[in-house]
C-alpha atoms as a PDB file:
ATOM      1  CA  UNK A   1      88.460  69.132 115.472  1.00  0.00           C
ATOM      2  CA  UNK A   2      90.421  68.050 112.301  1.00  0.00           C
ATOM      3  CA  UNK A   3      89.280  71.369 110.628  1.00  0.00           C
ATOM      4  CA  UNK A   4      90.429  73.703 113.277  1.00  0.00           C
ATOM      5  CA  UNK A   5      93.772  72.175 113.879  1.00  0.00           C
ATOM      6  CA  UNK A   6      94.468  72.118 109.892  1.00  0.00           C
ATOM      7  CA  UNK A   7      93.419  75.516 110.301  1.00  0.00           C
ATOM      8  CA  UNK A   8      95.610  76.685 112.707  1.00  0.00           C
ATOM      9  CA  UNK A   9      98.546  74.644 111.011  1.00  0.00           C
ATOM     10  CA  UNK A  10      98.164  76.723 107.368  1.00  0.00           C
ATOM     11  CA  UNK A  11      97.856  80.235 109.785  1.00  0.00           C
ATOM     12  CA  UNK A  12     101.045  79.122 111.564  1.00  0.00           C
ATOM     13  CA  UNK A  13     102.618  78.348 108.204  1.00  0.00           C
ATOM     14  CA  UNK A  14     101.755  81.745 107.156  1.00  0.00           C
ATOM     15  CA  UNK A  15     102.642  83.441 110.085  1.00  0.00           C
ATOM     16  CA  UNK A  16     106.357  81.673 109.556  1.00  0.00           C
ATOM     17  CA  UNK A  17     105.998  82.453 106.074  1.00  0.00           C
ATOM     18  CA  UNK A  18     105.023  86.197 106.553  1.00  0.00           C
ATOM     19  CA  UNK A  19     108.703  86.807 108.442  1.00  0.00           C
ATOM     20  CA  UNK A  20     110.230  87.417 105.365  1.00  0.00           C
ATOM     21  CA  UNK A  21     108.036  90.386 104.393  1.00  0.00           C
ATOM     22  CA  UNK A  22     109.684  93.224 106.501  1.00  0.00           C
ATOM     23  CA  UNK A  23     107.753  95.802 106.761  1.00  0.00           C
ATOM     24  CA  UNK A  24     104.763  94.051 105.450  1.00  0.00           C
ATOM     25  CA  UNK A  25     104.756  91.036 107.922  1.00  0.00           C
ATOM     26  CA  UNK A  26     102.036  92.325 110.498  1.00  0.00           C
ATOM     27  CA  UNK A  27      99.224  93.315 107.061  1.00  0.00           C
ATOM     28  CA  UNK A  28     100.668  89.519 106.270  1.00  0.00           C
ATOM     29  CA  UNK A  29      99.784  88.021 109.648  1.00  0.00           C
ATOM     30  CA  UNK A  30      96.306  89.974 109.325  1.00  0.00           C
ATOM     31  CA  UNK A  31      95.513  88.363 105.788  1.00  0.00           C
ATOM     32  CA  UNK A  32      96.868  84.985 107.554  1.00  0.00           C
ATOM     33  CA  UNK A  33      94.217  85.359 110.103  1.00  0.00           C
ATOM     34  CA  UNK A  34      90.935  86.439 107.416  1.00  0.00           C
ATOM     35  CA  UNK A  35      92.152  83.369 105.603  1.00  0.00           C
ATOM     36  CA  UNK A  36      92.871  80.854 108.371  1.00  0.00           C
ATOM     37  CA  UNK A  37      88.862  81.827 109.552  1.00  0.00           C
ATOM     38  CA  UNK A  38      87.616  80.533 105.885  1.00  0.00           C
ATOM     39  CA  UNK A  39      89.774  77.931 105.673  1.00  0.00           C
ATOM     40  CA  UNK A  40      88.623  74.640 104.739  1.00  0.00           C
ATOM     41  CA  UNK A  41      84.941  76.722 103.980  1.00  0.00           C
ATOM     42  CA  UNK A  42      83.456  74.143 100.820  1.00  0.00           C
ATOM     43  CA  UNK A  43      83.531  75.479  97.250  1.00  0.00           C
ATOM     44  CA  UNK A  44      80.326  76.627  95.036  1.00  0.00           C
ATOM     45  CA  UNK A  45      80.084  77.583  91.905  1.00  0.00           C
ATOM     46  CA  UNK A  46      78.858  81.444  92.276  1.00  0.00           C
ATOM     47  CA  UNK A  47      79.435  81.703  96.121  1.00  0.00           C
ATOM     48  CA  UNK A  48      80.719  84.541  97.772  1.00  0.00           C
ATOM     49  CA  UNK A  49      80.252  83.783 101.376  1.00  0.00           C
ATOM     50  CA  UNK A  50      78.247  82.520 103.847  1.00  0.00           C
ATOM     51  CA  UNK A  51      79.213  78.770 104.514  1.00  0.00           C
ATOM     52  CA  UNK A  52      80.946  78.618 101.002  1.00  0.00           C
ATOM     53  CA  UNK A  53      82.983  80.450  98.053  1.00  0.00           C
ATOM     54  CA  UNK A  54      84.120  80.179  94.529  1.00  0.00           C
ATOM     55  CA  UNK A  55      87.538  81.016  93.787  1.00  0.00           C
ATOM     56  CA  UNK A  56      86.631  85.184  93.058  1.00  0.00           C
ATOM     57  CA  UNK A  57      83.946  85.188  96.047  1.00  0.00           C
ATOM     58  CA  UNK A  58      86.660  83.797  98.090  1.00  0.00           C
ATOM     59  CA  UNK A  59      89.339  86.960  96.899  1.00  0.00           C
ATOM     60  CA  UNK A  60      86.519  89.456  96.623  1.00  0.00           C
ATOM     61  CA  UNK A  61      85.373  88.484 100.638  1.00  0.00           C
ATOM     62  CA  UNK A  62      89.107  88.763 102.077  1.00  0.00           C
ATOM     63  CA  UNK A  63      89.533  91.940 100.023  1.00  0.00           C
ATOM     64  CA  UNK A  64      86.458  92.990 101.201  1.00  0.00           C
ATOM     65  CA  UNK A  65      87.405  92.767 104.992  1.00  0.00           C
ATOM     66  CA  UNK A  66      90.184  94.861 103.838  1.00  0.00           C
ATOM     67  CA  UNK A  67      88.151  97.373 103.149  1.00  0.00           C
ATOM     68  CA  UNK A  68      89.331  96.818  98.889  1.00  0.00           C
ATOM     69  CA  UNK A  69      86.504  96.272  96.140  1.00  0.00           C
ATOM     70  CA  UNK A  70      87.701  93.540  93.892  1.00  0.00           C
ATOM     71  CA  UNK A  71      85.016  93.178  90.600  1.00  0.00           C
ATOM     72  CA  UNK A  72      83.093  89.735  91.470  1.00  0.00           C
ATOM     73  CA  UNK A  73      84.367  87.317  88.669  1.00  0.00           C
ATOM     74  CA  UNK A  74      88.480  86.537  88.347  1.00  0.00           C
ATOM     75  CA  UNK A  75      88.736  87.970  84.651  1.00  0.00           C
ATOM     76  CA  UNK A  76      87.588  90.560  85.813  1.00  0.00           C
ATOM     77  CA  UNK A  77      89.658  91.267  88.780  1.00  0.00           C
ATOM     78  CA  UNK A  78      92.686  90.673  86.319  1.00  0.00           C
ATOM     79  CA  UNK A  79      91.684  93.634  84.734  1.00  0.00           C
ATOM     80  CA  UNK A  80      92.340  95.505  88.467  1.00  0.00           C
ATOM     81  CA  UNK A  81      95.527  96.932  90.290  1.00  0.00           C
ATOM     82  CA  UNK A  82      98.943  96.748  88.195  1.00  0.00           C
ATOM     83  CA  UNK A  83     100.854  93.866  86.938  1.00  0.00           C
ATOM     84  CA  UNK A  84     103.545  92.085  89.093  1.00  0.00           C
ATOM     85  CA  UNK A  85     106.030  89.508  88.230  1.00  0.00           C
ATOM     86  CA  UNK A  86     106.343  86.223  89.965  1.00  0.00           C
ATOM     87  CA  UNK A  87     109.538  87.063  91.358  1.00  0.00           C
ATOM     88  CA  UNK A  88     108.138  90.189  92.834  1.00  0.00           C
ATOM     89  CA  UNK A  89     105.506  88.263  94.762  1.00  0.00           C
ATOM     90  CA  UNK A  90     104.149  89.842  97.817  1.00  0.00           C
ATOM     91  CA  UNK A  91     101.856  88.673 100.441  1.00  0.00           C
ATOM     92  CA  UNK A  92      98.310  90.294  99.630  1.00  0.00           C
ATOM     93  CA  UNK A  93      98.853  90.177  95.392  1.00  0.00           C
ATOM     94  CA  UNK A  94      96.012  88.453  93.586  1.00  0.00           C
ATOM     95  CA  UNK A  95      97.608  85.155  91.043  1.00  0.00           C
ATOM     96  CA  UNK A  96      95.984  84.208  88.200  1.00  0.00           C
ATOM     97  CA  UNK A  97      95.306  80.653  86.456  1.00  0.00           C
ATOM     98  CA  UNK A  98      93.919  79.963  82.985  1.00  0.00           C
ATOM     99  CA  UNK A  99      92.259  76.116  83.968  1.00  0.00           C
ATOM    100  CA  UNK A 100      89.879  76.225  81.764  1.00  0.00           C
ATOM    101  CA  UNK A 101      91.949  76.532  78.902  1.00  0.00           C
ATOM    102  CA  UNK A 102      90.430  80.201  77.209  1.00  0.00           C
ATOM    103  CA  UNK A 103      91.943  83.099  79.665  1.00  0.00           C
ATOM    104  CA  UNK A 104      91.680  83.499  83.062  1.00  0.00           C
ATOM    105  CA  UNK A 105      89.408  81.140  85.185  1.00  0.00           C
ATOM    106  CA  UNK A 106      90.453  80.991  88.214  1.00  0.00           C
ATOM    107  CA  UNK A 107      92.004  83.853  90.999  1.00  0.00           C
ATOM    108  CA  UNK A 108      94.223  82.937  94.710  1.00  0.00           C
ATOM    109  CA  UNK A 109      96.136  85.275  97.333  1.00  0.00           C
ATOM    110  CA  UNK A 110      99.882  85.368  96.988  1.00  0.00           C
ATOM    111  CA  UNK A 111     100.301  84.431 101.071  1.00  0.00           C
ATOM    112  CA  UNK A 112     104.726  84.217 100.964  1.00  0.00           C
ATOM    113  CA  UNK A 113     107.067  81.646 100.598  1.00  0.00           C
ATOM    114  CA  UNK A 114     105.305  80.490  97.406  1.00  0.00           C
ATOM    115  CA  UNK A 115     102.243  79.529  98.495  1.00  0.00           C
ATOM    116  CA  UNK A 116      98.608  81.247  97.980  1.00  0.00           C
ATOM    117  CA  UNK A 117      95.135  80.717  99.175  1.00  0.00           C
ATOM    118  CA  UNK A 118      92.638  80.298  97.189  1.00  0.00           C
ATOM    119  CA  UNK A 119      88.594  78.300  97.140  1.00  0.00           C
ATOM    120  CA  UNK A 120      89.781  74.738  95.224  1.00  0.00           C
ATOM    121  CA  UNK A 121      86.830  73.890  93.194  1.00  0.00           C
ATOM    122  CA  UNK A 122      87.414  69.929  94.161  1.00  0.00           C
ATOM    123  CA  UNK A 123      88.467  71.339  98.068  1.00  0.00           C
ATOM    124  CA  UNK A 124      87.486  74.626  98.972  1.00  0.00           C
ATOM    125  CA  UNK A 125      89.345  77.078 100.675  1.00  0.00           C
ATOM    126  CA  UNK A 126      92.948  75.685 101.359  1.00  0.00           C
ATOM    127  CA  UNK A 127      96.689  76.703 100.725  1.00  0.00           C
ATOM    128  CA  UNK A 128      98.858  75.264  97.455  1.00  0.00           C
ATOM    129  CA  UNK A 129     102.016  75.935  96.191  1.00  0.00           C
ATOM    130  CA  UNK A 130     102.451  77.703  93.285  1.00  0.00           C
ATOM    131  CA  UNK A 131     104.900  75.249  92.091  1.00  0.00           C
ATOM    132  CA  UNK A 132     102.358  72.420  92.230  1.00  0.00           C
ATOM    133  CA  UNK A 133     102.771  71.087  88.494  1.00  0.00           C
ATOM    134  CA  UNK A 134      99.017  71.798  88.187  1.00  0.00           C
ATOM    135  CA  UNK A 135      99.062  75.424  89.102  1.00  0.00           C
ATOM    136  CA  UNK A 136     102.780  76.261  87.461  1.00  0.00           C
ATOM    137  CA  UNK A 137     101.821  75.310  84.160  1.00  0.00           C
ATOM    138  CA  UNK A 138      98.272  77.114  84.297  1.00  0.00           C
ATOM    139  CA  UNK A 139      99.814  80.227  85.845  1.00  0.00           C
ATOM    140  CA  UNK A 140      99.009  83.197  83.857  1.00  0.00           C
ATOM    141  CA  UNK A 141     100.116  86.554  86.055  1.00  0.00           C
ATOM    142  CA  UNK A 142      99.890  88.552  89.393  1.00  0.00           C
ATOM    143  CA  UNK A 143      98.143  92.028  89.954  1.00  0.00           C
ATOM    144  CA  UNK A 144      99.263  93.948  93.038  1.00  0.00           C
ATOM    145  CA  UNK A 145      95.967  95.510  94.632  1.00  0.00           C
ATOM    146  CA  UNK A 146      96.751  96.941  97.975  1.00  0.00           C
ATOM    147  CA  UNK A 147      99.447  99.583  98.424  1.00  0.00           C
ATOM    148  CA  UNK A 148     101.251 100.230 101.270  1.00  0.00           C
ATOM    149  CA  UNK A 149      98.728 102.646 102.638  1.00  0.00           C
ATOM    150  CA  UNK A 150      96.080  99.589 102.347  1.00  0.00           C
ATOM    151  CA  UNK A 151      98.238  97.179 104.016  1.00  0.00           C
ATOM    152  CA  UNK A 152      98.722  99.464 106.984  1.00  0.00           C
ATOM    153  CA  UNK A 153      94.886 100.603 107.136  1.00  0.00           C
ATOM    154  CA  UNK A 154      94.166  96.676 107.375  1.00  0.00           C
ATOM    155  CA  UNK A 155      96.801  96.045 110.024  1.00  0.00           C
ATOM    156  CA  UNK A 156      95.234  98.791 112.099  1.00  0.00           C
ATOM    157  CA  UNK A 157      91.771  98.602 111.570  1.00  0.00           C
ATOM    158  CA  UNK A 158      91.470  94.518 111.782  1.00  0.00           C
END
């Protein structure tokens, strides 16, 4: 019971938190739901599914329902799509963290307002902020994988 209301609460949040994407809010509400479904789904080192993820299994899955190949391991899906800064931030762009201390380690979804989603290797699949002191001062970029066309296509089709 816990699980599904915490659930519920983080794709409510991101339902709020989508209403400032215009034209982008009902793709937002659609990556809200493919999240909120995982949500809370334990971490493994390697996992890409079935009752668990690692941070890229977790991205490469909700890419995947979007009908988007993402490469398996977060290097190198920071090799995909083209770079976007912070401040450009859109629901649906992958962020990057270097938390191992020698290049990219670990890979979220930008989900608006600030906050992304991403498989916490101490909590699995839940929401943070990208101001948490933890993820600010290991952030290392954004990539912007889904165009327009994409976002509509998953609106539609989902």
């Amino acid at each position: 019971m816990r699980k599904t209301l915490t659930a519920a609460a983080v794709g409510l949040a991101i339902l709020l938190s989508a209403g400032t994407l215009g034209a982008n809010t009902a793709s937002a509400s659609t990556l809200s739901s493919v999240v909120s479904s995982v949500y809370g789904t334990p971490y493994k080192m390697g996992a890409t599914g079935n009752g668990a993820f690692d941070c890229s299994g977790f991205t490469k899955y909700v890419f995947q329902k979007m009908g988007v190949t993402l490469a398996r391991q977060s290097a190198a899906q920071y090799k995909q799509g083209t770079a976007v800064a912070k401040a450009q931030l859109k629901a649906g762009d992958l962020v990057f963290f270097n938390t191992l201390g020698n290049g990219v380690s670990h890979v979220g979804i930008y989900m608006g307002s600030g906050t992304f989603a991403h498989a916490s290797s101490s909590k699995g699949v839940r929401v943070d902020k990208l101001s948490n002191s933890y993820y600010a001062n290991r952030y290392v970029g954004a990539k912007r994988i889904l165009s327009q066309y994409s976002y509509k296509t998953f609106a539609v089709n989902l």
